[in-house]
N, C-alpha and C. Protein backbone atom coordinates (compact mmCIF):
# COMPACT_ATOMS: atom_id res chain seq x y z
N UNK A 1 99.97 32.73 -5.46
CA UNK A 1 100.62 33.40 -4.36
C UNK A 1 101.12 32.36 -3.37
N UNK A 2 102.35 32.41 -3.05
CA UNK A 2 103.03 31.51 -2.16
C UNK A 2 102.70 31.96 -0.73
N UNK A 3 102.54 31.26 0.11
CA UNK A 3 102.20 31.50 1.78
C UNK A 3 102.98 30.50 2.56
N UNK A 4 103.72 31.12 3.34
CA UNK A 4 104.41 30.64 4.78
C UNK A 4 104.09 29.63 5.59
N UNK A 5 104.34 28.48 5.34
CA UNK A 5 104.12 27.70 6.08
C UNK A 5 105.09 27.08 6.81
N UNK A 6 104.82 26.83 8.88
CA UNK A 6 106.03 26.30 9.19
C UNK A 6 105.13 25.00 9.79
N UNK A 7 106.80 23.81 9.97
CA UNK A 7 106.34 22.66 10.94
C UNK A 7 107.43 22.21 11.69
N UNK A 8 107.27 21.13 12.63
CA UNK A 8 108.53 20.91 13.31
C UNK A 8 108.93 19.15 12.22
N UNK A 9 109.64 19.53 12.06
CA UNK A 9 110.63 17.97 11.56
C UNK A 9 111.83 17.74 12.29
N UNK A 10 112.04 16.12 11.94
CA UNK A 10 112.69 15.35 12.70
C UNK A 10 114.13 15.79 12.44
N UNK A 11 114.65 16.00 12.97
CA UNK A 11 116.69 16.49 12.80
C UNK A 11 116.83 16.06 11.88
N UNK A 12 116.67 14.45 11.46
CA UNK A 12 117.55 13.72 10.35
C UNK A 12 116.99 13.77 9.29
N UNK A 13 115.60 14.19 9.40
CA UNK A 13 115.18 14.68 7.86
C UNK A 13 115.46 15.76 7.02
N UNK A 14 115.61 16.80 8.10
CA UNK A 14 115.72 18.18 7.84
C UNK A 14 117.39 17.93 7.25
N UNK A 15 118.19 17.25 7.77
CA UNK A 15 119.78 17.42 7.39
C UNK A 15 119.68 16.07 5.76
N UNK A 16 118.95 15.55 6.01
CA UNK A 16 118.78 14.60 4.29
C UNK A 16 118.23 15.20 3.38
N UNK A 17 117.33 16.16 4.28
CA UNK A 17 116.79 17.81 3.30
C UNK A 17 117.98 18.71 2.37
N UNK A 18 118.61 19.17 3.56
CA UNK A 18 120.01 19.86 3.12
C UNK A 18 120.83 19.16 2.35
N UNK A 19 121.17 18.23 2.50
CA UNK A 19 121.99 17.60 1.43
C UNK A 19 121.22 17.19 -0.12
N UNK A 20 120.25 16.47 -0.17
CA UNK A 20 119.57 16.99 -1.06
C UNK A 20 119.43 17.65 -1.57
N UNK A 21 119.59 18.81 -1.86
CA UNK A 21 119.16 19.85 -2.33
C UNK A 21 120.53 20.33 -2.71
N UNK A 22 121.51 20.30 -1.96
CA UNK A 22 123.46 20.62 -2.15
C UNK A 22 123.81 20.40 -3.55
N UNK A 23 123.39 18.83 -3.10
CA UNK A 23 124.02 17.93 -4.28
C UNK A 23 122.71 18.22 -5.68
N UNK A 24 122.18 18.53 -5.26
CA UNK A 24 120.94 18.60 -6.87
C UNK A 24 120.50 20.11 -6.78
N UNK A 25 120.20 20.52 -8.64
CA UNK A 25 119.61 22.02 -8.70
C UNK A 25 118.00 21.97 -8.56
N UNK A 26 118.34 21.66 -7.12
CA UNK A 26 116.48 22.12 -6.74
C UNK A 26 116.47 23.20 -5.06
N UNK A 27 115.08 23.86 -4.91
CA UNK A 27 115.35 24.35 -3.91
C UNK A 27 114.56 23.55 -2.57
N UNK A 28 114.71 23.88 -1.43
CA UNK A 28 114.41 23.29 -0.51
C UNK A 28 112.12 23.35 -0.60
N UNK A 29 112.18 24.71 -1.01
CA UNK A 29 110.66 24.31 -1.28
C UNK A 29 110.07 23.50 -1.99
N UNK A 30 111.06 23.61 -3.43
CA UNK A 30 110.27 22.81 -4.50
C UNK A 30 110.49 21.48 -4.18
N UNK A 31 111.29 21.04 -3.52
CA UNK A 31 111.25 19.27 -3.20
C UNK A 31 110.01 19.34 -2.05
N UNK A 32 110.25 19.94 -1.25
CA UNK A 32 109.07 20.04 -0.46
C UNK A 32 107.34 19.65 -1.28
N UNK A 33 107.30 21.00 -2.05
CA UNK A 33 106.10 20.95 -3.12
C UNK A 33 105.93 19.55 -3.81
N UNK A 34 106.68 19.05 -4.64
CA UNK A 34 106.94 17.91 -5.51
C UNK A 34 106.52 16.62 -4.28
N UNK A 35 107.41 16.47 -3.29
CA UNK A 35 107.08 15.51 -2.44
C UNK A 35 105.55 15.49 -1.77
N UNK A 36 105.07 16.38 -1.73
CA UNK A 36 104.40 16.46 -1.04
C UNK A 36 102.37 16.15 -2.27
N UNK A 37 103.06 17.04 -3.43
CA UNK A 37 102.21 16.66 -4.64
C UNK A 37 102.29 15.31 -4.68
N UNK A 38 103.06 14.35 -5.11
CA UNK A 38 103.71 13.35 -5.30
C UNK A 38 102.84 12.49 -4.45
N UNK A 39 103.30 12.76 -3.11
CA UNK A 39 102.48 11.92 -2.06
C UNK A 39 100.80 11.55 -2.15
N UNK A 40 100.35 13.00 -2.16
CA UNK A 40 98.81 13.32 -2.76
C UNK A 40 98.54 12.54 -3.61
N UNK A 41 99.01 12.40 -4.58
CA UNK A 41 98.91 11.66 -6.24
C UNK A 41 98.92 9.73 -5.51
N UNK A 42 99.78 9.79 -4.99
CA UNK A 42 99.85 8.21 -4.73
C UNK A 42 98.46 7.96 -3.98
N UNK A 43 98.43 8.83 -3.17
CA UNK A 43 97.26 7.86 -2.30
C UNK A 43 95.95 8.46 -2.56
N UNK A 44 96.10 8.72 -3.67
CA UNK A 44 94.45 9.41 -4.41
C UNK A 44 93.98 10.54 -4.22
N UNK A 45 94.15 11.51 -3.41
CA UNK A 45 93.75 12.61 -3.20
C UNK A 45 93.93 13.62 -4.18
N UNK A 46 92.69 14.20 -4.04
CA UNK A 46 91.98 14.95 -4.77
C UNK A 46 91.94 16.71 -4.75
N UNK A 47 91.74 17.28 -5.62
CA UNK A 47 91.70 18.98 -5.23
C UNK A 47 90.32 19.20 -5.24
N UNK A 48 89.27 17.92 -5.15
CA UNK A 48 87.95 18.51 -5.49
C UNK A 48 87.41 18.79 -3.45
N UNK A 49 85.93 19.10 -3.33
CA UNK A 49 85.89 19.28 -2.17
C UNK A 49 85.08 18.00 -1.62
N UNK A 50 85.96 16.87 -1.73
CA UNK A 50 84.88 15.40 -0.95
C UNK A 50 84.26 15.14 -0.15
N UNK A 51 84.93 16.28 0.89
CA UNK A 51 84.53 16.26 2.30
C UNK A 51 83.02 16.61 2.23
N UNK A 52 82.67 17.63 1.43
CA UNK A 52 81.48 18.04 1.35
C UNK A 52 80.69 16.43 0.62
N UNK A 53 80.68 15.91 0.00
CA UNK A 53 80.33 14.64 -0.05
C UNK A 53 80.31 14.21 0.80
N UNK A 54 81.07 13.37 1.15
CA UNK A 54 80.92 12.22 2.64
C UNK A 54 80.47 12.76 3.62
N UNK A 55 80.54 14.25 3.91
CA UNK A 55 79.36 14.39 4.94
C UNK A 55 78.03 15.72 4.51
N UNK A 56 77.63 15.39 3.03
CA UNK A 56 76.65 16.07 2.93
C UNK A 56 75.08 15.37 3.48
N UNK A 57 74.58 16.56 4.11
CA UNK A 57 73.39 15.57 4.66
C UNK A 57 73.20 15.71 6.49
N UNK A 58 74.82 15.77 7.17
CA UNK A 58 74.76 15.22 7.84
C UNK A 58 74.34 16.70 9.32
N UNK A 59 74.56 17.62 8.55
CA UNK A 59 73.85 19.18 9.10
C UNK A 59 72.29 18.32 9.15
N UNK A 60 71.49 17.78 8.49
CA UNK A 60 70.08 17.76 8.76
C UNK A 60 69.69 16.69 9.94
N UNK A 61 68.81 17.11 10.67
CA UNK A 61 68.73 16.84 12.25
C UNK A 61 67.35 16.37 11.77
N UNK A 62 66.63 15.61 12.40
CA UNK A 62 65.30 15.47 12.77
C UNK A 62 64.67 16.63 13.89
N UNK A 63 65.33 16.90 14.72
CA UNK A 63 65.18 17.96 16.29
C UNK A 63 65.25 18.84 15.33
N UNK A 64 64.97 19.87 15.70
CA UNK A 64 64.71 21.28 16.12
C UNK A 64 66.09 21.99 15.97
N UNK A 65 66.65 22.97 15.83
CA UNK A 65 68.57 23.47 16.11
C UNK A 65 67.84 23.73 17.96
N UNK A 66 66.98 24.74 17.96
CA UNK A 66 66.41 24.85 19.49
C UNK A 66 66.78 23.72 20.57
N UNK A 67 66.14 22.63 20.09
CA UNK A 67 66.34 20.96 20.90
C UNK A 67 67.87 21.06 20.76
N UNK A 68 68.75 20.95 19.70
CA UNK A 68 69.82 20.48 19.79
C UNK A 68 70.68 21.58 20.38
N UNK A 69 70.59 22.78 20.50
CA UNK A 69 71.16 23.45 21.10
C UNK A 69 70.83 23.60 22.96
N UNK A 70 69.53 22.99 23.00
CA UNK A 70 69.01 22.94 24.28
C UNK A 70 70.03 21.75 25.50
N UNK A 71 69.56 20.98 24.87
CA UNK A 71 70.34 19.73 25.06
C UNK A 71 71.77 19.56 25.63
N UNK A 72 72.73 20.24 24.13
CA UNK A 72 74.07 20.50 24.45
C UNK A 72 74.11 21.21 25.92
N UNK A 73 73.30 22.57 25.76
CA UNK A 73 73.52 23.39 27.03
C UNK A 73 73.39 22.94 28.04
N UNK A 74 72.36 21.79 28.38
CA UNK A 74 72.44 21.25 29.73
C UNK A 74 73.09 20.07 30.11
N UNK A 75 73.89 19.66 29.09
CA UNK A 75 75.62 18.84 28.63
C UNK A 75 76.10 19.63 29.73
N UNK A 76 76.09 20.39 29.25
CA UNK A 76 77.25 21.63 29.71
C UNK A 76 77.62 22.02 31.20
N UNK A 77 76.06 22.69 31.07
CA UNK A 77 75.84 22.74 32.74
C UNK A 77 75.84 22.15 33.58
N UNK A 78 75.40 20.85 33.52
CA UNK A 78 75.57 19.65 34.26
C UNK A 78 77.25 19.83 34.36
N UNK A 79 78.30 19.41 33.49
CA UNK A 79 79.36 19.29 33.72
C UNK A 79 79.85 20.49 34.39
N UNK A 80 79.92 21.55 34.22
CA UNK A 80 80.34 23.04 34.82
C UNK A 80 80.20 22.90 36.33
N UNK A 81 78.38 22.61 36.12
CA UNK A 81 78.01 22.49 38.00
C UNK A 81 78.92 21.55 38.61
N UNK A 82 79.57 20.27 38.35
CA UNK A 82 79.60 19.07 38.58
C UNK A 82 81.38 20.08 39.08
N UNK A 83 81.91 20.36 38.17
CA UNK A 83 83.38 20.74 38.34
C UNK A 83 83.51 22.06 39.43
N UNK A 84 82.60 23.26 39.27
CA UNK A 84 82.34 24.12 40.65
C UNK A 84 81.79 23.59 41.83
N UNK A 85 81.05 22.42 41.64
CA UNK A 85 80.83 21.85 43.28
C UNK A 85 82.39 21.50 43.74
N UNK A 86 83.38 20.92 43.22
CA UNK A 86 84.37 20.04 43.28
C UNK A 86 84.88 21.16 44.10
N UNK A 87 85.31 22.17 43.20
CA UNK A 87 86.34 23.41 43.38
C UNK A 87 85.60 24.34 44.56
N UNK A 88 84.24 24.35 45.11
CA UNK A 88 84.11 24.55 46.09
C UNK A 88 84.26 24.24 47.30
N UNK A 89 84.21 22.71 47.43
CA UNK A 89 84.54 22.24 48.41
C UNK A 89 85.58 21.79 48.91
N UNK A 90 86.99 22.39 48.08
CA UNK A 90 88.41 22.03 48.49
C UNK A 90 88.63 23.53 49.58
């Protein structure tokens, strides 16, 4: 199933796009697709899920989720308080 994808490109690509495609029987997606496969292929990338590799593991904490959620929160608050003192006293 094909899905919609948009982005912003540079003017002069988009018009080396169009001509491309004029002059040759391809459509503007499938060079898209191809280039973009193509690219993948050169610089090694993979369809497997690596990410889950390189950071498996890294969910396990020594703390508590409690501690680490504790913690963050008074990250937080500290900064919140720190920005409503500010905005009070203007």
């Amino acid at each position: 199933m094909d899905k919609a994808f948009s982005t912003r490109l540079d003017e002069d690509l988009i018009r080396q796009i169009d001509r491309f495609v004029k002059e040759r029987p391809i459509s503007k997606k499938r060079l898209i697709e191809l280039s973009v496969r193509n690219y993948l292929d050169q610089i090694g990338a993979s369809n497997d899920h690596e990410i889950i590799d390189r950071s498996f593991g890294a969910w396990k904490r020594k703390e508590k989720p409690q501690d680490t959620w504790s913690q963050a929160r008074r990250a937080f608050n500290k900064g919140f308080s720190r920005h409503t003192k500010i905005s009070n006293q203007a």
